[in-house]
C-alpha atoms as a PDB file:
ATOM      1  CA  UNK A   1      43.299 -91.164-105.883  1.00  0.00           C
ATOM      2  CA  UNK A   2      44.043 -87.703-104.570  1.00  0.00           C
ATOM      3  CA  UNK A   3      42.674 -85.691-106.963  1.00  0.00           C
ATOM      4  CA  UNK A   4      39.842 -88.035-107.428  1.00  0.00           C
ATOM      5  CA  UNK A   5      39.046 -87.208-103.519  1.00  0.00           C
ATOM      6  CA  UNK A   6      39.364 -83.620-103.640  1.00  0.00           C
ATOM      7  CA  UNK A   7      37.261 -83.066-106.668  1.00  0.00           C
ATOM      8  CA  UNK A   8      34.386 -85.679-104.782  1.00  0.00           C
ATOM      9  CA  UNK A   9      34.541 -83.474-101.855  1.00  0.00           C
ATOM     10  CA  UNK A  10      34.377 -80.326-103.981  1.00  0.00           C
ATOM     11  CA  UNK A  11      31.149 -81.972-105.837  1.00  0.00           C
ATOM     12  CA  UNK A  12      29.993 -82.699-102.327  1.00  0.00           C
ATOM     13  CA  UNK A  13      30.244 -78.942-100.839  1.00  0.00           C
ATOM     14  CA  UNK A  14      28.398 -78.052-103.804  1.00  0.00           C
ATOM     15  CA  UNK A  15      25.894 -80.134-103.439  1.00  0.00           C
ATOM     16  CA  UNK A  16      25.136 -79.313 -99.611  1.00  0.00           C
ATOM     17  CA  UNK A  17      25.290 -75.830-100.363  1.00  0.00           C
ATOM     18  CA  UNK A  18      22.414 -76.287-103.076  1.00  0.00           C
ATOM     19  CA  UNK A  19      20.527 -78.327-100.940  1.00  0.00           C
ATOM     20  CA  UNK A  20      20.297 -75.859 -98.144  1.00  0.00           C
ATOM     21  CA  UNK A  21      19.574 -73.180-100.215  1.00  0.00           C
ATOM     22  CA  UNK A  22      16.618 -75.076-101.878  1.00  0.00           C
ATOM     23  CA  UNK A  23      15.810 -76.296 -98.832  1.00  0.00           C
ATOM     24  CA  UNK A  24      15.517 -72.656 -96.874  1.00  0.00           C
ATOM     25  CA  UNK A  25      14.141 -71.191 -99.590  1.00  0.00           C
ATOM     26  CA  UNK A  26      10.866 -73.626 -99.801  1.00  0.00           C
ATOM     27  CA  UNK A  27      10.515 -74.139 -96.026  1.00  0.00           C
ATOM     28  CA  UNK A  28      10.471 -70.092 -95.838  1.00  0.00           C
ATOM     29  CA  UNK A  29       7.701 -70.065 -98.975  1.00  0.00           C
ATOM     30  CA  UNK A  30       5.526 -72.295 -96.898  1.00  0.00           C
ATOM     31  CA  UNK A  31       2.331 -70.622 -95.976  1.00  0.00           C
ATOM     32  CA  UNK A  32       2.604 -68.988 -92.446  1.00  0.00           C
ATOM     33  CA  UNK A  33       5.953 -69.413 -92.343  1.00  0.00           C
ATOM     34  CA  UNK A  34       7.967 -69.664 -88.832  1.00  0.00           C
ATOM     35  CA  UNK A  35       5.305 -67.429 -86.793  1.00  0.00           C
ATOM     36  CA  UNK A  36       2.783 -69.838 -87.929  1.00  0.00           C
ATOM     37  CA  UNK A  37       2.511 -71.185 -84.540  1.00  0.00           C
ATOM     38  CA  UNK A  38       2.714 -68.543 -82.596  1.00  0.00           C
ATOM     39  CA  UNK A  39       0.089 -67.203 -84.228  1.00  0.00           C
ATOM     40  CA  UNK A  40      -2.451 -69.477 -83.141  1.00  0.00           C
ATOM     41  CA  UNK A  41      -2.046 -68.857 -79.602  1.00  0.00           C
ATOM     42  CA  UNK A  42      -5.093 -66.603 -78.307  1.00  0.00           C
ATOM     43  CA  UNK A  43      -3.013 -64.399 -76.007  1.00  0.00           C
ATOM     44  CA  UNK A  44      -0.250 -63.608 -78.606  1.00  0.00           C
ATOM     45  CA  UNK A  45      -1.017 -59.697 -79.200  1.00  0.00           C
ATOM     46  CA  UNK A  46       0.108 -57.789 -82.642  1.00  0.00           C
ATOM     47  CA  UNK A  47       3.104 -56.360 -80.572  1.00  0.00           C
ATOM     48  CA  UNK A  48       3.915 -59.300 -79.007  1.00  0.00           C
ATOM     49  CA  UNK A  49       4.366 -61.249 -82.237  1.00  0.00           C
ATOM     50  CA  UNK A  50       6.698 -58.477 -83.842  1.00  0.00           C
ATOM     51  CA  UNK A  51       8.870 -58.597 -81.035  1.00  0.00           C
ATOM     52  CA  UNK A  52       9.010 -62.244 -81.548  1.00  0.00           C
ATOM     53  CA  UNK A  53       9.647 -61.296 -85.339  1.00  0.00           C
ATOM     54  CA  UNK A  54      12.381 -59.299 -84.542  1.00  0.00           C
ATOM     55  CA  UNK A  55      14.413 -61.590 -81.798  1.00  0.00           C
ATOM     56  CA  UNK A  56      14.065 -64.339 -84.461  1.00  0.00           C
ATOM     57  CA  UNK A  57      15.624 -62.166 -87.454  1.00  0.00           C
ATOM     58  CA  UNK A  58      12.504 -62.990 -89.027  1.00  0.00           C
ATOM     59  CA  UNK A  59      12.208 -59.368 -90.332  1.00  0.00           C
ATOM     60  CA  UNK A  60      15.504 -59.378 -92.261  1.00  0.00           C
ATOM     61  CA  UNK A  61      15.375 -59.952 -95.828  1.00  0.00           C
ATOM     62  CA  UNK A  62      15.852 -63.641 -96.400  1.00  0.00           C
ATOM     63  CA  UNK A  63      19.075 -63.766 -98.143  1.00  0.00           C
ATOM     64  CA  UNK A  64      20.561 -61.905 -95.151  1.00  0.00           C
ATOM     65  CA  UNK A  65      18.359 -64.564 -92.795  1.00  0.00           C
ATOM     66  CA  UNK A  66      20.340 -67.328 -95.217  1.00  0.00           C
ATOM     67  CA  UNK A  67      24.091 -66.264 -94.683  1.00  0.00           C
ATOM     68  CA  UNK A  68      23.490 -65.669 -90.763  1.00  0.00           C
ATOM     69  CA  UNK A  69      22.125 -68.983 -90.501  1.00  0.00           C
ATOM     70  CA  UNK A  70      24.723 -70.513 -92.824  1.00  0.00           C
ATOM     71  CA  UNK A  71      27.630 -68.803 -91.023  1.00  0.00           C
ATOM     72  CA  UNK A  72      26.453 -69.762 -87.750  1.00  0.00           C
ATOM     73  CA  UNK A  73      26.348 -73.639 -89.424  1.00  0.00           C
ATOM     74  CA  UNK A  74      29.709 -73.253 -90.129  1.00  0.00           C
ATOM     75  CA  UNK A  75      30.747 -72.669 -87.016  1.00  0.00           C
ATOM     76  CA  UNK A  76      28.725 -75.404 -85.524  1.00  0.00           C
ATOM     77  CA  UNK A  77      26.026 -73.446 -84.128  1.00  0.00           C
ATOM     78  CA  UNK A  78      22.807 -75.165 -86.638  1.00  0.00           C
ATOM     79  CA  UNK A  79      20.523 -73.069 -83.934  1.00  0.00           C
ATOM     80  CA  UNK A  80      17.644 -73.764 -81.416  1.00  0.00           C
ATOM     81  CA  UNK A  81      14.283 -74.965 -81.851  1.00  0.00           C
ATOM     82  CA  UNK A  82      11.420 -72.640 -81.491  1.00  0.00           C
ATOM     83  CA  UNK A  83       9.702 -75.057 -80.184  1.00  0.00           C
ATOM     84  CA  UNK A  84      11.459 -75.578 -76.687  1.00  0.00           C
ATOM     85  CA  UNK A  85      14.440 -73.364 -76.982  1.00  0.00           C
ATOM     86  CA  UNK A  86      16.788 -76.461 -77.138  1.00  0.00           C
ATOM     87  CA  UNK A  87      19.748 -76.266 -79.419  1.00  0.00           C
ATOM     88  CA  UNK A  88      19.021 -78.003 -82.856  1.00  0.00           C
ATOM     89  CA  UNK A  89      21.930 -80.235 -82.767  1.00  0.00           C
ATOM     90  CA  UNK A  90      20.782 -81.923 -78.846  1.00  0.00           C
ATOM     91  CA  UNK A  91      17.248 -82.242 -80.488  1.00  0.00           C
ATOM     92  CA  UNK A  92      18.817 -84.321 -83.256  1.00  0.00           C
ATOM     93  CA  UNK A  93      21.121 -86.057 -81.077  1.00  0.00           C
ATOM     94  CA  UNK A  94      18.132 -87.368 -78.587  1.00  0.00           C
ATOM     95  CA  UNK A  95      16.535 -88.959 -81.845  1.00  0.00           C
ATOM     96  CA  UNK A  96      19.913 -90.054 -83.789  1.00  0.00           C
ATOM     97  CA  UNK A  97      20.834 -92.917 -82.440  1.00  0.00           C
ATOM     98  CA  UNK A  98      16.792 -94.664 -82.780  1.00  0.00           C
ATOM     99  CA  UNK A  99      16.865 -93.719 -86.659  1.00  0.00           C
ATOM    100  CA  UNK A 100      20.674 -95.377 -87.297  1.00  0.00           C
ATOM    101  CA  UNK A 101      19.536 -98.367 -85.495  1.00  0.00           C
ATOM    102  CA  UNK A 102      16.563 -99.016 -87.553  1.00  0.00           C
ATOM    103  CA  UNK A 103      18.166 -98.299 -90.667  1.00  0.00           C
ATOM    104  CA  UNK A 104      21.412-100.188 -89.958  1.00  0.00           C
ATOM    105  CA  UNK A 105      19.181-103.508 -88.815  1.00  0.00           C
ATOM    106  CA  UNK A 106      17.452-103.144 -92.216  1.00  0.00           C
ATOM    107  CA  UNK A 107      20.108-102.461 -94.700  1.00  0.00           C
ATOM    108  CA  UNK A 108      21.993-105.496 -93.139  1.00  0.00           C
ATOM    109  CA  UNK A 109      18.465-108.115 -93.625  1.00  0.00           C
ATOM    110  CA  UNK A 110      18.389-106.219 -97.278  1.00  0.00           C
ATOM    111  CA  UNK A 111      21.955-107.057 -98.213  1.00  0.00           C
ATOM    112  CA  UNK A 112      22.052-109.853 -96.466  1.00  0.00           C
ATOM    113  CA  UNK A 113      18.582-111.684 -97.840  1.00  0.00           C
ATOM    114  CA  UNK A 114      18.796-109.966-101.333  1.00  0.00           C
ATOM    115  CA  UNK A 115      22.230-110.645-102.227  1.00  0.00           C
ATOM    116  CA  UNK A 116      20.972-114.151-101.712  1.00  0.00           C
ATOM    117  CA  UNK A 117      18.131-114.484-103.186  1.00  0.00           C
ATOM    118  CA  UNK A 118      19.331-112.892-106.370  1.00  0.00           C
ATOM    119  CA  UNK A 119      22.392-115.345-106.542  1.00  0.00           C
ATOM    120  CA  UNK A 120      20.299-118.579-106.046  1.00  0.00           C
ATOM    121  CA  UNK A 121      17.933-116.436-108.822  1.00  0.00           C
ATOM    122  CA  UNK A 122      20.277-116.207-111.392  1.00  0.00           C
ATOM    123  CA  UNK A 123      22.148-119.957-110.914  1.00  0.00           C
ATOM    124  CA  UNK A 124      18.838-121.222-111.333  1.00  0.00           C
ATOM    125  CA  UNK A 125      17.382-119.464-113.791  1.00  0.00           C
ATOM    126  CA  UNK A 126      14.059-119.585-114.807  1.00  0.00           C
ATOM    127  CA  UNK A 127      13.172-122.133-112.466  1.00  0.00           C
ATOM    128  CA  UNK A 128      10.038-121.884-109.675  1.00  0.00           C
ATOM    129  CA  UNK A 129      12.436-119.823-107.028  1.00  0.00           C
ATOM    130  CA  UNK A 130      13.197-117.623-110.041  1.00  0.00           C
ATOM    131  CA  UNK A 131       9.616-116.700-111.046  1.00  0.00           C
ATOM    132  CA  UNK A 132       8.985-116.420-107.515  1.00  0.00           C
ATOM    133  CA  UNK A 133      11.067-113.984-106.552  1.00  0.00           C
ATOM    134  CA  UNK A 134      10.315-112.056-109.580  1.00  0.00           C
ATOM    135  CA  UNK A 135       7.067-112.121-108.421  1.00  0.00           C
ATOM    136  CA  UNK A 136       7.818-110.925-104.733  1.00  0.00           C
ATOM    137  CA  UNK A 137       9.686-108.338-105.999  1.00  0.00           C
ATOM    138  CA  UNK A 138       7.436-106.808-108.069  1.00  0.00           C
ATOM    139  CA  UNK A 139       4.756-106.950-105.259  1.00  0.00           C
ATOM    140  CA  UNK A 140       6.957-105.368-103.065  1.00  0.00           C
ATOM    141  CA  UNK A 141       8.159-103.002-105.124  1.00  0.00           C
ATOM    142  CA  UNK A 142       4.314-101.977-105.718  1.00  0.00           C
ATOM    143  CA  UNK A 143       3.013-101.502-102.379  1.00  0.00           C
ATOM    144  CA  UNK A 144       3.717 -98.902 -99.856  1.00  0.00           C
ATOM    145  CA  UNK A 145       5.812 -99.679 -96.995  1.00  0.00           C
ATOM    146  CA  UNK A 146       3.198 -98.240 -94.900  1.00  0.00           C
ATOM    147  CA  UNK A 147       0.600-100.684 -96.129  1.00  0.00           C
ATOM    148  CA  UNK A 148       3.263-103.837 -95.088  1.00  0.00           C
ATOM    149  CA  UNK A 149       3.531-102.143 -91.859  1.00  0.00           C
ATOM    150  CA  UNK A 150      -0.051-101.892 -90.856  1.00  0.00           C
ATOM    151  CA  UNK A 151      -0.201-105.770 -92.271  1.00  0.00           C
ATOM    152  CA  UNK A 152       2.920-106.734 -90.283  1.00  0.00           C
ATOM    153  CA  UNK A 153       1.180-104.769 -86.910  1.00  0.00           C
ATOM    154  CA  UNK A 154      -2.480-106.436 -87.118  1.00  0.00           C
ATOM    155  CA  UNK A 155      -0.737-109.829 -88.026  1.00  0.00           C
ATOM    156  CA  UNK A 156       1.752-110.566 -85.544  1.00  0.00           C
ATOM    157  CA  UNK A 157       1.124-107.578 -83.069  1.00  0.00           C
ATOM    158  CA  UNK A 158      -2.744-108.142 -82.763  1.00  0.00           C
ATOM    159  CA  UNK A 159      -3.203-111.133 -84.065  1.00  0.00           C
ATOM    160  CA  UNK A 160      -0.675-113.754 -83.072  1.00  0.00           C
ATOM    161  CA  UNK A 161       0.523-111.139 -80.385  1.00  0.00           C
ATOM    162  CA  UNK A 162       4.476-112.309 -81.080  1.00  0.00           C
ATOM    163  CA  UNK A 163       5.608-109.001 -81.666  1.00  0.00           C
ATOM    164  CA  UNK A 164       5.011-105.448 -80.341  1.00  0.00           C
ATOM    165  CA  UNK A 165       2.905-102.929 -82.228  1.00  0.00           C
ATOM    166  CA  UNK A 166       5.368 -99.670 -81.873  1.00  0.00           C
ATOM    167  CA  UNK A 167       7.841 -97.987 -79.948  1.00  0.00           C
ATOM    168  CA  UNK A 168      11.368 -98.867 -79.492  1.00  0.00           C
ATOM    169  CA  UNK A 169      11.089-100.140 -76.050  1.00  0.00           C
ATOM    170  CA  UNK A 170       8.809-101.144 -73.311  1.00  0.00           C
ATOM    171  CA  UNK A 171       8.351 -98.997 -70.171  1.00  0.00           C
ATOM    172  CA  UNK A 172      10.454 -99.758 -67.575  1.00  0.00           C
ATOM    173  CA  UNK A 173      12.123-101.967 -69.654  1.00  0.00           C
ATOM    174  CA  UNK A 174      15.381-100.733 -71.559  1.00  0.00           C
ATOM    175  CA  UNK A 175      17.102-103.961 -72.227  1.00  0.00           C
ATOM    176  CA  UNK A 176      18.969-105.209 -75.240  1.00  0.00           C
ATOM    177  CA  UNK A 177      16.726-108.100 -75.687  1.00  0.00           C
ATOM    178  CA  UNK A 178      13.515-105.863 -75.412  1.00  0.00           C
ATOM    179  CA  UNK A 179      15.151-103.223 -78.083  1.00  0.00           C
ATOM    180  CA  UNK A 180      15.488-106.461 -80.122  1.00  0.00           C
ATOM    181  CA  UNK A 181      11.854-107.836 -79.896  1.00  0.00           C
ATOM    182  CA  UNK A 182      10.756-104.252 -80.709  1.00  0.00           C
ATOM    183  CA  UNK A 183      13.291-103.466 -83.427  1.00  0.00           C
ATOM    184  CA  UNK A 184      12.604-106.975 -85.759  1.00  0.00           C
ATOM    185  CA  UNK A 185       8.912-105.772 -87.005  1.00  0.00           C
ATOM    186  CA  UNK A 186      10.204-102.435 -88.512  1.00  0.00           C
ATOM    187  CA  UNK A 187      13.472-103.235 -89.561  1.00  0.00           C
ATOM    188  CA  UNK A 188      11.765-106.088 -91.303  1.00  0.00           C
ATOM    189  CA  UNK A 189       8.881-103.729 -93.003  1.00  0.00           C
ATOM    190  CA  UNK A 190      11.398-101.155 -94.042  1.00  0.00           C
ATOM    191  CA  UNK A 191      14.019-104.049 -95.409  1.00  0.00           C
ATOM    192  CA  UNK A 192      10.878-105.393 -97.882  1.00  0.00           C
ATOM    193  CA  UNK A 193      11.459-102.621-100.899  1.00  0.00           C
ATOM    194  CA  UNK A 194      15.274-103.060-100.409  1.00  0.00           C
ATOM    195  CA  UNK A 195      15.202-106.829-100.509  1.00  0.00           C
ATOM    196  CA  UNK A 196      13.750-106.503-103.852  1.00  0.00           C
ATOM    197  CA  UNK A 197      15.932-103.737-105.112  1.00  0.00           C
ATOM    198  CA  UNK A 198      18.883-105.537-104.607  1.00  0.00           C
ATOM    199  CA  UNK A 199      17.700-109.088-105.550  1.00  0.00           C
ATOM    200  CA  UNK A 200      16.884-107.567-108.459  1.00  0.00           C
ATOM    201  CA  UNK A 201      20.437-106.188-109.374  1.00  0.00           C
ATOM    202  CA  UNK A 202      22.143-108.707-107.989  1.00  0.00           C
ATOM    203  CA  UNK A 203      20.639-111.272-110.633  1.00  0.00           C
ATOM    204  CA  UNK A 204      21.433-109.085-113.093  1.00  0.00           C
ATOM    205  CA  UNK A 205      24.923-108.591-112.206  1.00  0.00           C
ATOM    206  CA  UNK A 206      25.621-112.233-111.327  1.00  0.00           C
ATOM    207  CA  UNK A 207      23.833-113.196-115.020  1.00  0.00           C
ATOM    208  CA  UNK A 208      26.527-110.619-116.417  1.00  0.00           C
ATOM    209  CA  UNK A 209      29.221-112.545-114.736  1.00  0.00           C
ATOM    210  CA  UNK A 210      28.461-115.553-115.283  1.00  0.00           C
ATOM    211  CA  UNK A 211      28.472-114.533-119.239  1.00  0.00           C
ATOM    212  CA  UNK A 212      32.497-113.605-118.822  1.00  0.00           C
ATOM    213  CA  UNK A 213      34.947-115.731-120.738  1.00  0.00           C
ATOM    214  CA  UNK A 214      36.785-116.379-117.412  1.00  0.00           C
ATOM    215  CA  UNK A 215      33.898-118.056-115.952  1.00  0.00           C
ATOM    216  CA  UNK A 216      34.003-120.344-118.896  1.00  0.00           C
ATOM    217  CA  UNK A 217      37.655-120.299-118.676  1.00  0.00           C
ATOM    218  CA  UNK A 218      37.482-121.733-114.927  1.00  0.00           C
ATOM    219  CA  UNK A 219      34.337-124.510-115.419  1.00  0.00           C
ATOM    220  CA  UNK A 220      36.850-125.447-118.158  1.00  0.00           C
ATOM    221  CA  UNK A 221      39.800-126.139-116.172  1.00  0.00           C
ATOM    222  CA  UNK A 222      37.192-128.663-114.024  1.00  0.00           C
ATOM    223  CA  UNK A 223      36.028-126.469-110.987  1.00  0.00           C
ATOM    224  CA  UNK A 224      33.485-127.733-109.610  1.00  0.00           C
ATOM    225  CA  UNK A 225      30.108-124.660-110.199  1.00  0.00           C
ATOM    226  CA  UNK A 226      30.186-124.140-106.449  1.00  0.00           C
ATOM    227  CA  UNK A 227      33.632-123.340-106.549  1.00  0.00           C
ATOM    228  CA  UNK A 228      33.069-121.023-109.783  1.00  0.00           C
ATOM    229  CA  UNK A 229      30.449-118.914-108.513  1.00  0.00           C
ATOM    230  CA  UNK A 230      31.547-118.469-105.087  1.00  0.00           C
ATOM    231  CA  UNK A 231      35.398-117.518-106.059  1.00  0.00           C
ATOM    232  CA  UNK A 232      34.700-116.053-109.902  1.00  0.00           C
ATOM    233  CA  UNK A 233      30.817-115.026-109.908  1.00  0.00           C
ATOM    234  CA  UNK A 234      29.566-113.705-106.773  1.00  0.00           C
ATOM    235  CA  UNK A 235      32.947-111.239-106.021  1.00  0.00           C
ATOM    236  CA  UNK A 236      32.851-110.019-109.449  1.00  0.00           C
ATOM    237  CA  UNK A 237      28.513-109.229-109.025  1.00  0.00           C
ATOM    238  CA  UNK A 238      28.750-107.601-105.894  1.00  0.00           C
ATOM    239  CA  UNK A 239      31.002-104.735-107.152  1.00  0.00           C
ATOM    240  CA  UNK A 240      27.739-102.650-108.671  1.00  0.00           C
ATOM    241  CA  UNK A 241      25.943-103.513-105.198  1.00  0.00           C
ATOM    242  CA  UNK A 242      28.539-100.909-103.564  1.00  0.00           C
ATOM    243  CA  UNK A 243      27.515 -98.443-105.795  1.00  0.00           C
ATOM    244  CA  UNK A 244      23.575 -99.659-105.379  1.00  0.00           C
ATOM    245  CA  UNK A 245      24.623 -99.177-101.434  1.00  0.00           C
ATOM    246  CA  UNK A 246      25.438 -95.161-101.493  1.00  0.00           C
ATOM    247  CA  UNK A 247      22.555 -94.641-104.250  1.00  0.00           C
ATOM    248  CA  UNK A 248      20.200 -96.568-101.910  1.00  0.00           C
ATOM    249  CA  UNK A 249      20.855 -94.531 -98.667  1.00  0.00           C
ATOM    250  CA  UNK A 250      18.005 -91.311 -99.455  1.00  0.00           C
ATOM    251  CA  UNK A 251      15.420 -94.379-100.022  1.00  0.00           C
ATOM    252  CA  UNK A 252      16.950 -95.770 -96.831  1.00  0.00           C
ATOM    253  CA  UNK A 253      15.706 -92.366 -94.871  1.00  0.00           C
ATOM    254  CA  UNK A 254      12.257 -91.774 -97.102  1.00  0.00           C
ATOM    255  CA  UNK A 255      11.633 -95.512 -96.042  1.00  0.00           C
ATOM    256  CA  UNK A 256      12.578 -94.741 -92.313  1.00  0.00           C
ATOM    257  CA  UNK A 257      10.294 -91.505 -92.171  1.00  0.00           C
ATOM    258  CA  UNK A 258       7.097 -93.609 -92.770  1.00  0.00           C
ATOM    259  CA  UNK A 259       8.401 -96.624 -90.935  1.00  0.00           C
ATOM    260  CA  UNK A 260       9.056 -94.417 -88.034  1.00  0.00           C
ATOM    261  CA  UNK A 261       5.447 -92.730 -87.951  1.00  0.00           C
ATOM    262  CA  UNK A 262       4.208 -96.132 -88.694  1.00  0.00           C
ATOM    263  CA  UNK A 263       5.293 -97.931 -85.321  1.00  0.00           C
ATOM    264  CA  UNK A 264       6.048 -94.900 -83.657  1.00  0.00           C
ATOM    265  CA  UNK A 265       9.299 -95.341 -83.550  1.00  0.00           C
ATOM    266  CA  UNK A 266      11.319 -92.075 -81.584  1.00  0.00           C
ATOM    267  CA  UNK A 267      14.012 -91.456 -85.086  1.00  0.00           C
ATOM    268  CA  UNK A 268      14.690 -88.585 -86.940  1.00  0.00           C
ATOM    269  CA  UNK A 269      11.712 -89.583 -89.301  1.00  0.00           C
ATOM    270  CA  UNK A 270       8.937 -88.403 -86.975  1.00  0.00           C
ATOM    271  CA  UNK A 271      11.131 -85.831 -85.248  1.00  0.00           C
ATOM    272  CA  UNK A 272      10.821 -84.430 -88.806  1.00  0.00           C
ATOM    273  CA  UNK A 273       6.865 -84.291 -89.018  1.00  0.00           C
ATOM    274  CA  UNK A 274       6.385 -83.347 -85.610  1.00  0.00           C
ATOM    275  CA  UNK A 275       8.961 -80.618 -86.529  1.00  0.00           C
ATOM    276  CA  UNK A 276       6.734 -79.493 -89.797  1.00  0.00           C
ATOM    277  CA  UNK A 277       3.416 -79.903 -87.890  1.00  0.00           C
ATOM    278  CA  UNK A 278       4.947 -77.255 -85.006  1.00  0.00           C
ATOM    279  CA  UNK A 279       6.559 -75.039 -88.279  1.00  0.00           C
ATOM    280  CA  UNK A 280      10.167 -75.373 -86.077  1.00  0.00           C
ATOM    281  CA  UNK A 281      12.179 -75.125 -88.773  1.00  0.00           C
ATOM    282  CA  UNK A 282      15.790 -74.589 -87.392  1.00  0.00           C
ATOM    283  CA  UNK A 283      15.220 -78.395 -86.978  1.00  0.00           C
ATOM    284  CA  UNK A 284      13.604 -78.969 -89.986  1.00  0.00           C
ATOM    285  CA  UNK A 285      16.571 -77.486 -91.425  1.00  0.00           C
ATOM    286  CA  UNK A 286      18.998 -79.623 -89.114  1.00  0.00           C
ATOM    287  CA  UNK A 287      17.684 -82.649 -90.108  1.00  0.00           C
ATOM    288  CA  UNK A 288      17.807 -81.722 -94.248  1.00  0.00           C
ATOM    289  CA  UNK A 289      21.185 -81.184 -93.506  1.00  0.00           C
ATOM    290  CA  UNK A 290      21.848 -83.735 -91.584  1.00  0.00           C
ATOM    291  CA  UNK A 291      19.816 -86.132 -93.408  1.00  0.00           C
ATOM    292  CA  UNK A 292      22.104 -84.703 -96.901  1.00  0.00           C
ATOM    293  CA  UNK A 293      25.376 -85.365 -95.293  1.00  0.00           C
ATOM    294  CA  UNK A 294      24.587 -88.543 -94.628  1.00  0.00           C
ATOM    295  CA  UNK A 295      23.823 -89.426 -98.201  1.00  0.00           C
ATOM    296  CA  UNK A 296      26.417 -87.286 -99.513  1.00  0.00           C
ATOM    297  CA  UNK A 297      29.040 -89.286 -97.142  1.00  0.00           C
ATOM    298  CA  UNK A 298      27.470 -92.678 -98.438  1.00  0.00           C
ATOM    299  CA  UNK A 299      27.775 -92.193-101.653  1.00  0.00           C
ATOM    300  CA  UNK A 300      31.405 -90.796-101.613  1.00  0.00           C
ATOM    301  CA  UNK A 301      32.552 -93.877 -99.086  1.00  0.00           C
ATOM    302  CA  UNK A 302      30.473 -95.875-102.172  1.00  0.00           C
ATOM    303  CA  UNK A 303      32.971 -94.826-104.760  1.00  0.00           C
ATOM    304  CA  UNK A 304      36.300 -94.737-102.785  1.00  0.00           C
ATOM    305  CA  UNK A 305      35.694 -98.355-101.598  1.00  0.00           C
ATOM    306  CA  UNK A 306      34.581 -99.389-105.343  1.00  0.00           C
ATOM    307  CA  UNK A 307      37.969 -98.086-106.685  1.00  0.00           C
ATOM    308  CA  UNK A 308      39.829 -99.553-103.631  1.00  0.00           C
ATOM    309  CA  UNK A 309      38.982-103.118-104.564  1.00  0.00           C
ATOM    310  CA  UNK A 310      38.160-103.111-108.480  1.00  0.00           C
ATOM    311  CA  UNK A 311      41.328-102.683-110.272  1.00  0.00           C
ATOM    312  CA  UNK A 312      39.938-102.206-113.265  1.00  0.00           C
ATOM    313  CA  UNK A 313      39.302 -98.608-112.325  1.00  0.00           C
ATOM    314  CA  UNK A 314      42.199 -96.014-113.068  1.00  0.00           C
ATOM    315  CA  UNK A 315      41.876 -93.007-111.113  1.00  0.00           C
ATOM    316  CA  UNK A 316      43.753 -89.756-112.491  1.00  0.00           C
END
């Protein structure tokens, strides 16, 4: 288990160190680069934009411009926004806790809902339910999430008026209940594609299991089939769904990105575009990294929990 940690976190370092070289090479290749903005304003002169240039490091070669900014990550400084001068890592914080919300809320009605769905699926195969939720979750998996979320908005927001149409919370109004009310039409919308995805595998894997000589071995012995899918089926299926879990999470935060603009909902999604559309790319840069850890941690926690409670995998 040791060495199968230390090599993970090895692959991991890698990995983050490719990404944010990919990533500050491409945001640097982008047409107008940082100064972009500043630019635009009508009373910026030549001079002053090169001192700008110049107090920014802007005028360094950018390999140098990667291994300050780098070094300065490792130390824990990711930087300040051009934007407002703010340091990249309060800008983040402010939106942090809006984005984990929404994509906690929806994981859980994915996980929840889809495990479900593809159990009762696969014990009654190829019956109505079964062809039905085929059928959902191919429409699902076809349309954009921002198409269910306009739907979900005109429907219940200006239609039936049950539900608000964005934000997280009403003004003047910070309560749990009211985070609630607002928080069940995205969480909902951004659960949809996930639902599917894991209905989907989840029949599969539960068909697999039910295939297994001990499952024949136990309805032999007399158990009653609720008793054999609930204590031999359903703990054997869900051991791929903790792998499905870590591979799920960058969907998870492409999903919450369009959700968020969507319903205008204050998470790191639309701090991102509003981030791009201002060219402030210390906190574009925050939030790739930010946004990689967190996959890179989900994925890891994914495979040490897998090999904690399946046996049959030997770790050198």
């Amino acid at each position: 288990m040791r060495s199968f940690l230390i090599n993970r976190l090895f692959q991991s370092l890698v990995l983050l160190v490719i990404v944010s070289i990919i990533g500050f090479g491409v945001l640097n290749l982008i047409p107008g680069g940082p100064m972009a903005q500043y630019g635009l304003d009508p009373g910026m002169t030549q001079d002053d934009l090169a001192r700008i240039t110049e107090q920014l490091g802007l005028n360094r070669p950018l390999w140098v411009q990667y291994f300050d900014w780098a070094w300065r990550l490792l130390q824990g400084d990711w930087g300040h926004s051009f934007r407002d001068g703010v340091p990249v890592l309060d800008v983040i914080g402010r939106h942090i806790f809006a984005t984990l919300l929404l994509m906690g809320s929806s994981t859980a009605i994915a996980i929840a809902v889809g495990t479900w769905i593809g159990i009762r699926s696969a014990t009654h195969r190829y019956s109505i339910f079964d062809y039905a939720a085929t059928v959902g979750a191919m429409v699902a998996l076809s349309i954009p999430t921002f198409w269910f979320g306009l739907v979900g908005i005109y429907v219940f927001a200006l239609e039936l008026k049950w539900l608000p149409a964005g934000n997280m919370y009403a003004i003047g109004d910070a309560s749990p209940l009211d985070y609630l009310h607002h928080l069940i039409l995205p969480s909902i919308v951004l659960a949809l594609v996930h639902i599917a995805i894991w209905s989907r595998y989840m029949r599969s894997a539960t068909l697999d299991a039910i295939s297994q000589e001990y499952v024949k071995t136990a309805r032999a012995k007399g158990l009653s089939e609720r008793r054999v899918i609930l204590k031999h089926v359903v703990g054997n299926a869900l051991l791929p769904m903790i792998t499905l879990a870590g591979i799920q999470l960058p969907s998870i935060l492409t999903g919450a990105l369009v959700t968020e603009t969507v319903f205008t909902w204050p998470g790191m999604g639309r701090l991102f575009l509003d981030s791009l559309g201002y060219s402030d790319y210390p906190v574009v840069m925050g939030l790739l990294m930010f946004s990689a850890i967190l996959v890179i941690l989900g994925s890891l926690v994914a495979d040490v929990v897998l090999a904690i409670v399946d046996p049959r995998i030997r770790l050198a």
